[in-house]
N, C-alpha and C. Protein backbone atom coordinates (compact mmCIF):
# COMPACT_ATOMS: atom_id res chain seq x y z
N UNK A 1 -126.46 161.52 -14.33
CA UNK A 1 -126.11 162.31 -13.16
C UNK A 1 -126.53 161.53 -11.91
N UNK A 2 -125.64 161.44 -10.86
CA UNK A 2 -125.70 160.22 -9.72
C UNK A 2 -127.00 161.28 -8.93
N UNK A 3 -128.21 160.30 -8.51
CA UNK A 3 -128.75 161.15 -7.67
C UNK A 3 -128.57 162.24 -6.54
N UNK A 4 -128.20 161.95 -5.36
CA UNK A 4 -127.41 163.42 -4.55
C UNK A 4 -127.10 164.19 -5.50
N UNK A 5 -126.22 163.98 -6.64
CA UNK A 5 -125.64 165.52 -7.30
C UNK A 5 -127.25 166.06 -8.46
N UNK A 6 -127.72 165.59 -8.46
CA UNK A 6 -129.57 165.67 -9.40
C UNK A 6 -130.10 166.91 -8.42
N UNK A 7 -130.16 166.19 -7.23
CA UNK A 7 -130.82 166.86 -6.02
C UNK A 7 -130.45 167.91 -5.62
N UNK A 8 -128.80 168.16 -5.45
CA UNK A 8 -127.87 169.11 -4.85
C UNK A 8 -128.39 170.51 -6.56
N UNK A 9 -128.53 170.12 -7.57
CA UNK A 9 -128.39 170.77 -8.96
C UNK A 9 -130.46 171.26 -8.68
N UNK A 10 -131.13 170.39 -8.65
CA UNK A 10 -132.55 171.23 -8.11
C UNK A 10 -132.58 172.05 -7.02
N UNK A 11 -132.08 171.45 -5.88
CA UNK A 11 -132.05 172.40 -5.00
C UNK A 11 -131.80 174.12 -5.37
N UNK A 12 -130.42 173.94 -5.88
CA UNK A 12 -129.77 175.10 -6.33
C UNK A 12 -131.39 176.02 -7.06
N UNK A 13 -131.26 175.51 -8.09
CA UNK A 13 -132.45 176.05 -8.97
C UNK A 13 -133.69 176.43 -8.41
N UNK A 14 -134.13 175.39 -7.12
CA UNK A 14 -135.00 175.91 -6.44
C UNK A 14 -134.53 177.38 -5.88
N UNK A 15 -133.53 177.34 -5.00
CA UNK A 15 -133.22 178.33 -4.34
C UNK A 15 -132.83 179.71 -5.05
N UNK A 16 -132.73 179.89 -6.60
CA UNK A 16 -132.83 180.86 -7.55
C UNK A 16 -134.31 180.92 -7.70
N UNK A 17 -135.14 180.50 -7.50
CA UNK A 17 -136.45 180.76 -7.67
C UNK A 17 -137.30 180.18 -8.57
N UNK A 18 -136.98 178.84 -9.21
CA UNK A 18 -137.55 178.13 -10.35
C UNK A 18 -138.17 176.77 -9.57
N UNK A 19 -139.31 177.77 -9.90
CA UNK A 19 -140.84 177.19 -9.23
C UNK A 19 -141.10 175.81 -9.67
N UNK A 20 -140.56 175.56 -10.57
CA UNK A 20 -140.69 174.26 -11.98
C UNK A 20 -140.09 173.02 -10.86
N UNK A 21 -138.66 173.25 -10.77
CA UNK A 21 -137.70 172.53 -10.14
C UNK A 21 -138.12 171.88 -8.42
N UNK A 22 -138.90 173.24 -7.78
CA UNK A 22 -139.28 172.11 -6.72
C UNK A 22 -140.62 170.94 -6.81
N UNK A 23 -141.09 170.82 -7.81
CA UNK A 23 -141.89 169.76 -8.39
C UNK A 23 -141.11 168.91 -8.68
N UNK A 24 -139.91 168.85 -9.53
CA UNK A 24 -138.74 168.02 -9.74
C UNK A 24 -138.42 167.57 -8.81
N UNK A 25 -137.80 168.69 -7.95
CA UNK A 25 -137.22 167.91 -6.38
C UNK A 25 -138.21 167.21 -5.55
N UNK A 26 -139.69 167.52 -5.19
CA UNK A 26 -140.37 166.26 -4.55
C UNK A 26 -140.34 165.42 -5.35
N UNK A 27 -140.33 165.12 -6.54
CA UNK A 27 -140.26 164.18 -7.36
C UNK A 27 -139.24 162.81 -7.01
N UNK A 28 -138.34 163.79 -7.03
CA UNK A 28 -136.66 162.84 -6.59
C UNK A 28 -137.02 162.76 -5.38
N UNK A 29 -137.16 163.11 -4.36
CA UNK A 29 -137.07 162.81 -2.93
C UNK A 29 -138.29 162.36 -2.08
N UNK A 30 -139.28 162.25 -3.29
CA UNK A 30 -141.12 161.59 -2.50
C UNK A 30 -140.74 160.63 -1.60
N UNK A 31 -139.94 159.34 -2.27
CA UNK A 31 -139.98 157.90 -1.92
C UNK A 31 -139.32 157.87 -0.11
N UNK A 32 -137.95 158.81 -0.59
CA UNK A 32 -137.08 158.97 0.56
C UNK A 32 -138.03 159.74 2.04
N UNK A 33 -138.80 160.49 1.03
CA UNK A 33 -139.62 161.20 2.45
C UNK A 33 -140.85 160.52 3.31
N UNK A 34 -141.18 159.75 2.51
CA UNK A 34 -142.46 158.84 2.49
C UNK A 34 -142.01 158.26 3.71
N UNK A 35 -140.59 157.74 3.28
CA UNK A 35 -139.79 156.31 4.16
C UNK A 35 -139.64 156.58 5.61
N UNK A 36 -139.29 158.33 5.30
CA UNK A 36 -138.90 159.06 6.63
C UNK A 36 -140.40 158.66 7.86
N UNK A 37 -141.20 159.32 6.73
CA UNK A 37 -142.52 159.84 7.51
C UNK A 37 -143.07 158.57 8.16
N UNK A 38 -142.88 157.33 7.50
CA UNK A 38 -143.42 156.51 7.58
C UNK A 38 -142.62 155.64 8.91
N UNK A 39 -141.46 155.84 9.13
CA UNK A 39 -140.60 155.42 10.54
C UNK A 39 -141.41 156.21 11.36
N UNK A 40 -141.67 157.76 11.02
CA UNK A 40 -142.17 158.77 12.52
C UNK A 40 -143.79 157.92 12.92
N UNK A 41 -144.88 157.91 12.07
CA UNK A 41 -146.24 157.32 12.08
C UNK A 41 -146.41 155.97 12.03
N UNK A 42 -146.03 155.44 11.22
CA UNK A 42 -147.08 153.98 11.54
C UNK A 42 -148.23 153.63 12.01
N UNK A 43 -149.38 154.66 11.43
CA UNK A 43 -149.87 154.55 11.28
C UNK A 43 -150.76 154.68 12.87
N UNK A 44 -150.28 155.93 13.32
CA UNK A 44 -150.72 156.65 14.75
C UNK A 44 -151.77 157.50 14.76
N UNK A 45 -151.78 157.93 13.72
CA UNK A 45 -153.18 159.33 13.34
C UNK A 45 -153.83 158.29 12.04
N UNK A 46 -155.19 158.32 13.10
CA UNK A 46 -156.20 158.46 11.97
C UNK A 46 -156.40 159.68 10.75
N UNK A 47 -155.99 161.01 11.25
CA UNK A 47 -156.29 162.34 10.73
C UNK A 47 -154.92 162.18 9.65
N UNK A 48 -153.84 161.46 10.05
CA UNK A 48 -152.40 162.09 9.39
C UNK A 48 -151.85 160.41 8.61
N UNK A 49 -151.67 160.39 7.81
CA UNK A 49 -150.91 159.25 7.31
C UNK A 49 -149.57 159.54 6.80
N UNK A 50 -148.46 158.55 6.33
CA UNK A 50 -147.55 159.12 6.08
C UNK A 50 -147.66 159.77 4.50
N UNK A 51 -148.71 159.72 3.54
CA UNK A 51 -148.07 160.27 2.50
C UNK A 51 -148.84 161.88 2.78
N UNK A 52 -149.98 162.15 3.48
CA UNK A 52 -150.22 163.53 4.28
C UNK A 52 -149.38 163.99 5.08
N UNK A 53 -148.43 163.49 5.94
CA UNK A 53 -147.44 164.29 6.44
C UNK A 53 -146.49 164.51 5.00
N UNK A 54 -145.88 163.68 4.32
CA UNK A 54 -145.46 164.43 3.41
C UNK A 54 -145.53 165.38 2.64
N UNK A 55 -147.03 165.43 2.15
CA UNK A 55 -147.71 166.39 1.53
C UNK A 55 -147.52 167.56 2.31
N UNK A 56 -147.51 167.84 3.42
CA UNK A 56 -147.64 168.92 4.52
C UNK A 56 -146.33 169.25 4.76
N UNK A 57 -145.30 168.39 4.67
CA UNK A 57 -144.00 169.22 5.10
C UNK A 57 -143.40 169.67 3.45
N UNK A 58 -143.99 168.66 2.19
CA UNK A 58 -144.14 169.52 1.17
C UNK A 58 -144.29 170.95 1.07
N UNK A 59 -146.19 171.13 1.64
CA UNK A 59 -146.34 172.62 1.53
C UNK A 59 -145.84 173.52 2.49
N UNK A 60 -145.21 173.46 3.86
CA UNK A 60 -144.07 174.02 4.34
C UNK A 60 -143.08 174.36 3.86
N UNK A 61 -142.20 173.34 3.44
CA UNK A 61 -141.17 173.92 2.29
C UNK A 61 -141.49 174.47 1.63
N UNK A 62 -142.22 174.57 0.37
CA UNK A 62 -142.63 175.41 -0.32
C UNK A 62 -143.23 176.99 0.03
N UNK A 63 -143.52 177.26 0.98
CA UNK A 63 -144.13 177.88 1.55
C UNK A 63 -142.62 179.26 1.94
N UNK A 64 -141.93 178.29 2.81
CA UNK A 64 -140.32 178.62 2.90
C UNK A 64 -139.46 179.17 2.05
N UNK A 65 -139.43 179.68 0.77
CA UNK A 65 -139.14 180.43 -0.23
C UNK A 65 -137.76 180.86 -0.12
N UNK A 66 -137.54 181.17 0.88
CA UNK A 66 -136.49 182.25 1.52
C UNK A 66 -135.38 181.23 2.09
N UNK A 67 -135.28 180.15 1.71
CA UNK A 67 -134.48 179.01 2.29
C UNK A 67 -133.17 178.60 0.90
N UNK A 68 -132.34 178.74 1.64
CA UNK A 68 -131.35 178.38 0.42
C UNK A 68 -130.71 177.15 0.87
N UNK A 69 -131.16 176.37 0.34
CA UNK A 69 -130.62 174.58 0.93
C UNK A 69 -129.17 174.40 -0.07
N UNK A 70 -128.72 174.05 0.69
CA UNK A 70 -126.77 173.98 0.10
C UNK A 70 -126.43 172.31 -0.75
N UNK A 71 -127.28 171.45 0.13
CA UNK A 71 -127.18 170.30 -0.79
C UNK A 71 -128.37 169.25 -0.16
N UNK A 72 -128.06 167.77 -0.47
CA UNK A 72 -129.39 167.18 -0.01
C UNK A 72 -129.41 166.80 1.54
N UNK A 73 -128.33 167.32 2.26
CA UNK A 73 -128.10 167.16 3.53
C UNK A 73 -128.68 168.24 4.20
N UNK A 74 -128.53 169.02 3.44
CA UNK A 74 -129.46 170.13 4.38
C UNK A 74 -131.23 170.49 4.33
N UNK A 75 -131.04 169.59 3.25
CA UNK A 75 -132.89 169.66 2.60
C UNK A 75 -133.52 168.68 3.65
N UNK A 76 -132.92 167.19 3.66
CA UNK A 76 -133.19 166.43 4.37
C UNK A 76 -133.37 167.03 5.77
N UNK A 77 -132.43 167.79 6.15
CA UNK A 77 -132.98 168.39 7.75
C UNK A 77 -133.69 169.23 7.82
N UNK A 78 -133.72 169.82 7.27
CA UNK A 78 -134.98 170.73 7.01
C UNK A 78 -136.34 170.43 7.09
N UNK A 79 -136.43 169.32 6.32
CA UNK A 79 -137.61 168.48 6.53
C UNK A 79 -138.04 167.67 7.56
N UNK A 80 -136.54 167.33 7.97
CA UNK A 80 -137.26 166.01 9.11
C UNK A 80 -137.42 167.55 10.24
N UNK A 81 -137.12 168.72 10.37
CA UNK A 81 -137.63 169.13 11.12
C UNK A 81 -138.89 169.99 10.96
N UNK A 82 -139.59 170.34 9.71
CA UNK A 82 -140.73 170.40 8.99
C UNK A 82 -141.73 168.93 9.77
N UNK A 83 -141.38 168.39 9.90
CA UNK A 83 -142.07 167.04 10.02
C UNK A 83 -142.38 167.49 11.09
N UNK A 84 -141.18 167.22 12.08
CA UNK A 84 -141.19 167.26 13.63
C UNK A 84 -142.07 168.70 13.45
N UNK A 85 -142.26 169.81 13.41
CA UNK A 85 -143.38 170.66 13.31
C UNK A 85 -144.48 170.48 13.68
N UNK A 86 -145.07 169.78 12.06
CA UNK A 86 -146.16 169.32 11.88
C UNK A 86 -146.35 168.25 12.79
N UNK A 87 -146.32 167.51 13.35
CA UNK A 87 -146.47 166.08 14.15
C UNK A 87 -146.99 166.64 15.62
N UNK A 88 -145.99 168.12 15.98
CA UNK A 88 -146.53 168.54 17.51
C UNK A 88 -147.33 169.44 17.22
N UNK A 89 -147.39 169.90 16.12
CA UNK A 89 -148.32 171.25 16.08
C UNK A 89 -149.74 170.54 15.91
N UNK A 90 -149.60 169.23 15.03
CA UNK A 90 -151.33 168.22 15.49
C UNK A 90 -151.48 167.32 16.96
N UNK A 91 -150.26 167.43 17.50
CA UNK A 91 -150.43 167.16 18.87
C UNK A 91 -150.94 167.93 19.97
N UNK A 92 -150.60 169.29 19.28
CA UNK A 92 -150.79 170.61 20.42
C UNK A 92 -152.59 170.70 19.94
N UNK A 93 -152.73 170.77 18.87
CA UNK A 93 -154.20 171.01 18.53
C UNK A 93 -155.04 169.91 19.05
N UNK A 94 -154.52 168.59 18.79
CA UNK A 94 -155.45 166.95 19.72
C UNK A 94 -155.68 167.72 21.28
N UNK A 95 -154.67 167.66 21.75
CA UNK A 95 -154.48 168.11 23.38
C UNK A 95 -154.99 169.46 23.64
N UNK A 96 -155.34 170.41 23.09
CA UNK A 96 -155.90 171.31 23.74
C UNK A 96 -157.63 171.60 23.33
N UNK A 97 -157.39 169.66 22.96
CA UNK A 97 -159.27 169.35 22.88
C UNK A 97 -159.41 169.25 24.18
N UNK A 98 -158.57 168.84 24.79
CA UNK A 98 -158.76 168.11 26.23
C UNK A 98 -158.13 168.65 27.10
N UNK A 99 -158.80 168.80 28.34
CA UNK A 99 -158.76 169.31 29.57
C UNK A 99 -157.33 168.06 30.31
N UNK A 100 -156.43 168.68 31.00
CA UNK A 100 -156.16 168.25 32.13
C UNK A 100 -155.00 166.97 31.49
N UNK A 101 -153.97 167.36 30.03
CA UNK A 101 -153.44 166.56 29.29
C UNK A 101 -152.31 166.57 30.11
N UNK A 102 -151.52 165.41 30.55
CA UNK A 102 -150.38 165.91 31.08
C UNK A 102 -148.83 164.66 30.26
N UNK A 103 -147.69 165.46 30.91
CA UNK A 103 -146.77 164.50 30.11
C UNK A 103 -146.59 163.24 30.51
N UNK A 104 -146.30 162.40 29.91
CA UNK A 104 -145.89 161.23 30.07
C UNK A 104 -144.37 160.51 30.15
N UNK A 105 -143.53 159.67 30.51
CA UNK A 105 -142.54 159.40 30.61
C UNK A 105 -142.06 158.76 29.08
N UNK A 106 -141.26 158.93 28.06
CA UNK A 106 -140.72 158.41 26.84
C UNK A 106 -139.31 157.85 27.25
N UNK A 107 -139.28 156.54 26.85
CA UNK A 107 -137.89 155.99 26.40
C UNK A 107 -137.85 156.15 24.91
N UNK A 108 -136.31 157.20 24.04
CA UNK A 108 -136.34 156.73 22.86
C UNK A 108 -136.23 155.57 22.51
N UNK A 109 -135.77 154.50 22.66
CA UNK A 109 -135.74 153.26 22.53
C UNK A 109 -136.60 152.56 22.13
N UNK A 110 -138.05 152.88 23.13
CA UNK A 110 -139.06 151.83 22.92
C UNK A 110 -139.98 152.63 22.19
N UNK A 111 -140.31 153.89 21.89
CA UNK A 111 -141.33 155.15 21.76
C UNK A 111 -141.41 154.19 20.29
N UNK A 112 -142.60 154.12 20.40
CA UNK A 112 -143.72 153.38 19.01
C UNK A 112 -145.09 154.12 18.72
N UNK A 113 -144.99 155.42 18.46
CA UNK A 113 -146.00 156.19 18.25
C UNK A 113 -147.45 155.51 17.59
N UNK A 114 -147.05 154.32 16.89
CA UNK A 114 -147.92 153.78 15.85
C UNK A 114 -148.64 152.90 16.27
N UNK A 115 -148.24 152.03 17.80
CA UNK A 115 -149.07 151.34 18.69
C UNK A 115 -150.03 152.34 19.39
N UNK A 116 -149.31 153.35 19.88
CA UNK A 116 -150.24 154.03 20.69
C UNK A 116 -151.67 154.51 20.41
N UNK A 117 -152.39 154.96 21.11
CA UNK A 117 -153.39 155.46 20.57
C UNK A 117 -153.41 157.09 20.42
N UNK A 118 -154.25 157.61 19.90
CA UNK A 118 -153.77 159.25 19.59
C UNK A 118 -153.92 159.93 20.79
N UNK A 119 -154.35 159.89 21.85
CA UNK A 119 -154.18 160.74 22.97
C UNK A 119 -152.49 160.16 23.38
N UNK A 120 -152.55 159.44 23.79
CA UNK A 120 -151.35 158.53 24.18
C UNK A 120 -149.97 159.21 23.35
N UNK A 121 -150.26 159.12 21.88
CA UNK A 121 -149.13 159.17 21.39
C UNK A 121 -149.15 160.62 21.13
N UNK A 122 -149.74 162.08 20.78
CA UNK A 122 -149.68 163.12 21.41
C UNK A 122 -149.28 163.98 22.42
N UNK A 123 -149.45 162.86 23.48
CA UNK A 123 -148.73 163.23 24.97
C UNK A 123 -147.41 162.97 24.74
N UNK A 124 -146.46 162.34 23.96
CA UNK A 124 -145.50 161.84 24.15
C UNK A 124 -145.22 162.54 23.31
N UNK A 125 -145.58 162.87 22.25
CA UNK A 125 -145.04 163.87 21.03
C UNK A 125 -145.17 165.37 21.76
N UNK A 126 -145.37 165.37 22.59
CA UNK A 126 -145.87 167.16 23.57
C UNK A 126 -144.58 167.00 24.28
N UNK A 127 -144.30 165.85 25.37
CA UNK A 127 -143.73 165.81 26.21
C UNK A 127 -142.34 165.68 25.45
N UNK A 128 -141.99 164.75 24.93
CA UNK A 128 -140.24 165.03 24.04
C UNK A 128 -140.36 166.15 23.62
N UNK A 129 -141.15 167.02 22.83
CA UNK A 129 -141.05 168.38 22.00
C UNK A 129 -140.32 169.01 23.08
N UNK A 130 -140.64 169.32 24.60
CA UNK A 130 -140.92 170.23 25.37
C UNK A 130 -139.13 169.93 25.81
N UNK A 131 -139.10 168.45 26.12
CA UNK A 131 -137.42 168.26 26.41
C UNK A 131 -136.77 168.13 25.64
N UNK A 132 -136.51 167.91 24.17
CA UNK A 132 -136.36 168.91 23.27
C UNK A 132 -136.01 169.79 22.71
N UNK A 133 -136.61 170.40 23.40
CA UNK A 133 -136.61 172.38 22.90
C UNK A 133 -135.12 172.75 24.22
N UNK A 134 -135.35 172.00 25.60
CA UNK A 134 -134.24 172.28 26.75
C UNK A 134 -133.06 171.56 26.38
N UNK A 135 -133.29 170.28 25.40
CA UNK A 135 -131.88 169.76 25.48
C UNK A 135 -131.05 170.67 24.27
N UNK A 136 -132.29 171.50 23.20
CA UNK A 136 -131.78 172.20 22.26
C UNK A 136 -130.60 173.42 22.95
N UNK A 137 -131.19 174.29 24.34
CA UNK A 137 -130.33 175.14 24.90
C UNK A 137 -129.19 174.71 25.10
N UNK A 138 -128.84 173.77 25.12
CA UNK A 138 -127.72 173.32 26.25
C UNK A 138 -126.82 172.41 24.99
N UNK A 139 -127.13 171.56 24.01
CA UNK A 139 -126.53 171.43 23.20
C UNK A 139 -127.26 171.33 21.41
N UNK A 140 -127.24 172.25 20.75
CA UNK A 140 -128.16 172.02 19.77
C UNK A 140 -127.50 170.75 19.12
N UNK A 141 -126.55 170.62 18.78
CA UNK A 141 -126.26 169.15 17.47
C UNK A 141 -126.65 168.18 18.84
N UNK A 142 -126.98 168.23 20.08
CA UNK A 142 -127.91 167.04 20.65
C UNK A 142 -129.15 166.90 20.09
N UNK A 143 -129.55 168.24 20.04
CA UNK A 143 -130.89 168.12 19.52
C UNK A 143 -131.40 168.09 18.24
N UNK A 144 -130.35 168.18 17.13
CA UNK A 144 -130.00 168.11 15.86
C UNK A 144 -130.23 166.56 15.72
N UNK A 145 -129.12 165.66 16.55
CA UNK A 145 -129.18 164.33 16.76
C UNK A 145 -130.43 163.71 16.89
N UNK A 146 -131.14 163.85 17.62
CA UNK A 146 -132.51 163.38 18.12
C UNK A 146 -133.21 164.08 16.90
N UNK A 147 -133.28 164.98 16.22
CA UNK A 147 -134.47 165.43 15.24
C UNK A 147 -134.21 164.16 14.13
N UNK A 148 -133.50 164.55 13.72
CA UNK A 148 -132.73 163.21 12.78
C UNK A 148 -132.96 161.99 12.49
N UNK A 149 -132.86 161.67 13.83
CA UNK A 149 -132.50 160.56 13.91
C UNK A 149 -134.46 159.63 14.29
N UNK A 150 -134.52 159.94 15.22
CA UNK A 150 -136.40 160.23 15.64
C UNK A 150 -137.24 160.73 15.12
N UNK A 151 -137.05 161.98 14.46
CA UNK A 151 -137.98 162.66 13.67
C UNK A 151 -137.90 162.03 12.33
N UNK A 152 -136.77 162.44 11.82
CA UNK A 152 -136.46 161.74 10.33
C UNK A 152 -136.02 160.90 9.63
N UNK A 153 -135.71 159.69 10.60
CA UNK A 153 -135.45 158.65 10.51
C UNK A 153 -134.34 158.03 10.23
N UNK A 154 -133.11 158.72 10.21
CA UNK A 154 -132.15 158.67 9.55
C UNK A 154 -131.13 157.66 10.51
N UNK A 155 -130.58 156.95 9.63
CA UNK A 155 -129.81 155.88 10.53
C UNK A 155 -128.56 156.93 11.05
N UNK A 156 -127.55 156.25 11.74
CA UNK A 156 -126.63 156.46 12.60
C UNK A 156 -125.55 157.10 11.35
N UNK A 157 -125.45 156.22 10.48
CA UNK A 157 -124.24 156.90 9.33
C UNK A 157 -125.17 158.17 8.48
N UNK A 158 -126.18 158.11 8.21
CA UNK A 158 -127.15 159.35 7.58
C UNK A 158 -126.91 160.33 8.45
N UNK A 159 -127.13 160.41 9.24
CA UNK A 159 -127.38 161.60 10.28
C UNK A 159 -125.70 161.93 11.00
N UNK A 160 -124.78 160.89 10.54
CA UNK A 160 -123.18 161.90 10.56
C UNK A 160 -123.14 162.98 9.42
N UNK A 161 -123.62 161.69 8.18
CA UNK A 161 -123.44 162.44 6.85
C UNK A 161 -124.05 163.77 6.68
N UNK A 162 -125.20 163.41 7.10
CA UNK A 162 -125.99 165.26 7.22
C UNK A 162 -125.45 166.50 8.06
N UNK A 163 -124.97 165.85 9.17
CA UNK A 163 -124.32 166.73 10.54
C UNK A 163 -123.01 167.06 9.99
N UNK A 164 -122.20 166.04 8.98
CA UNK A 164 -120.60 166.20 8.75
C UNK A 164 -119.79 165.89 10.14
N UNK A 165 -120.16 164.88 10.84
CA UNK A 165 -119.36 164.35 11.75
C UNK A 165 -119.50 162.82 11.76
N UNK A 166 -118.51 162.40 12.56
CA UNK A 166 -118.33 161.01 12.44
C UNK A 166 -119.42 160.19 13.06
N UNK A 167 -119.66 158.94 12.64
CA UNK A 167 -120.32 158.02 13.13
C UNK A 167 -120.14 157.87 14.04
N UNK A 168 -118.89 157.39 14.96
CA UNK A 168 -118.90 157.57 16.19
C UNK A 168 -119.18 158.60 17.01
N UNK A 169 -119.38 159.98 16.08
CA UNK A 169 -119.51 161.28 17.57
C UNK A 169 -121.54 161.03 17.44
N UNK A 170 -121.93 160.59 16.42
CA UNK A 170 -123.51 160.17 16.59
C UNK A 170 -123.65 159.58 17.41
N UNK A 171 -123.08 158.01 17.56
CA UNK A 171 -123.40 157.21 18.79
C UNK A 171 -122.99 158.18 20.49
N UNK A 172 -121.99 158.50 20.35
CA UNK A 172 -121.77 158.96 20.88
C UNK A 172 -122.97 160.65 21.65
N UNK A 173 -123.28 161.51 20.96
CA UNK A 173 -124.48 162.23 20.70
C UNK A 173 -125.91 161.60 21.09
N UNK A 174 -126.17 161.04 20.09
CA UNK A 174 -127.25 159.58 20.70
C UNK A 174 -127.38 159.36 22.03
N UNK A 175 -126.74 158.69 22.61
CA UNK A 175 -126.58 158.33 24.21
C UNK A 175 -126.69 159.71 24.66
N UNK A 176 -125.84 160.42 24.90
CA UNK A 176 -126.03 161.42 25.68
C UNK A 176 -127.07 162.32 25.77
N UNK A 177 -127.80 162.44 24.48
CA UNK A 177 -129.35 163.07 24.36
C UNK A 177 -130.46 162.31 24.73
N UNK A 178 -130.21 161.04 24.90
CA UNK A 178 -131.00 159.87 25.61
C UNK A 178 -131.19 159.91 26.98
N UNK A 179 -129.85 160.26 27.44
CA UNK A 179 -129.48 160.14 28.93
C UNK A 179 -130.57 161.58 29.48
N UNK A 180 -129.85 162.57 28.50
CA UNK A 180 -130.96 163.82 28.99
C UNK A 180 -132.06 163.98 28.93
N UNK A 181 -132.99 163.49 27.49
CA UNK A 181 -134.20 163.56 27.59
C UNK A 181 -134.73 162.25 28.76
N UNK A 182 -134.34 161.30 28.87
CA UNK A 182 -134.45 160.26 29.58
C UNK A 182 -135.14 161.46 31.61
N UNK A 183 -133.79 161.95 31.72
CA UNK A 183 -133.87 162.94 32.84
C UNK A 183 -134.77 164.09 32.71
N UNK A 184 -134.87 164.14 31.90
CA UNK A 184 -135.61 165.46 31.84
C UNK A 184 -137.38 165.27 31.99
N UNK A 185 -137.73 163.76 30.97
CA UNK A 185 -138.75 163.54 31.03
C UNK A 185 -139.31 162.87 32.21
N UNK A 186 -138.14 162.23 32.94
CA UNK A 186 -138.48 161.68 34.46
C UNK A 186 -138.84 162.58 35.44
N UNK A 187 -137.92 163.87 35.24
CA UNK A 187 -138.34 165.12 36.11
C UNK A 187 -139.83 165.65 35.81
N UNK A 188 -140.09 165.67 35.13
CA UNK A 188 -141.85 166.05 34.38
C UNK A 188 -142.68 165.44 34.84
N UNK A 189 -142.28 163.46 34.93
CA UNK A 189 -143.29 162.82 35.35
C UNK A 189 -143.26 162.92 36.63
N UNK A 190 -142.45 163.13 37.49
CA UNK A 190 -142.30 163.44 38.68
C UNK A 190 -142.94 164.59 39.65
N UNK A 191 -143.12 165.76 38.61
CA UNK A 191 -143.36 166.81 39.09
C UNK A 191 -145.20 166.75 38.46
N UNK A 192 -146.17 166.01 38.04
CA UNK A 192 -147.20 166.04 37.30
C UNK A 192 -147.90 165.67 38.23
């Protein structure tokens, strides 16, 4: 059985309620998630590594019960936005150690969470969350795009395949959620 259809056949089983099967399914999909997690960190949190973020958007999913994932395209997003979760929700907890945290300016382009240091790269994981969440109002598959693609690492043809649109409307998507968070986060640093 070709993997995707393995995955698409656990899923199912998960989503009937066979507790067995999502042990199966991290099973099949550890390596792939690892890979994900491991594009988002590099090794940015001392506290978080990538096979602990996995573990953690593991016990999220699991946790999620009530989720009926349709195939491995939708598991996959699910997760990379499980991830993206977890990543600001230890950003929001770093930063409200500290007094007086404010946003910072992000290019997706250059954003290397794994150079930074953890205040540093927190602020930037606060500050995209926040533009984000505004570019989500205004177009969600923008912000679908950017979870994807940033959060979960997924190249340009992955993240059509998951969305069910063409490679070109990604690039296309891409840029334009660039252009906005780009604006949005300039307006922030502007106003700080």
């Amino acid at each position: 059985m070709p993997e995707a259809e393995r995955i698409t056949h656990l899923l199912r089983a998960v989503s009937e309620g066979d507790e067995e099967s999502m042990d199966r399914l991290f099973e099949a999909v550890y390596e792939d998630l690892k890979r994900r997690a491991q594009f988002q960190l590099a090794g940015s949190s001392p506290t978080l590594d990538t096979t602990a973020l996995v573990h953690e958007a593991y016990v999220k999913l699991t946790r999620s019960s009530q989720t009926e994932w349709h195939d491995g395209k939708h598991f996959f997003r699910v997760a990379a936005r499980a991830m993206r979760q977890i990543l600001i929700d230890r950003a929001r907890r770093h930063l409200s150690q500290k007094r007086g945290a404010g946003a910072v300016r992000v290019n997706l382009d250059d954003v290397q969470l794994g150079t930074a240091s953890p205040d540093a790269a927190a602020e930037t994981l606060m500050a995209l969350d926040d533009a984000l969440s505004r570019l989500a109002e205004q177009s969600s598959r923008l912000s679908q795009v950017v979870e994807l693609r940033f959060f979960g690492g997924l190249s340009v043809e992955e993240t059509a395949s998951a969305l069910e649109v063409s490679d070109r409307t990604v690039k296309r998507d891409w840029r334009l959620a660039r252009a906005f968070l780009h604006e949005a986060l300039s307006q922030d640093e502007a106003t700080s």
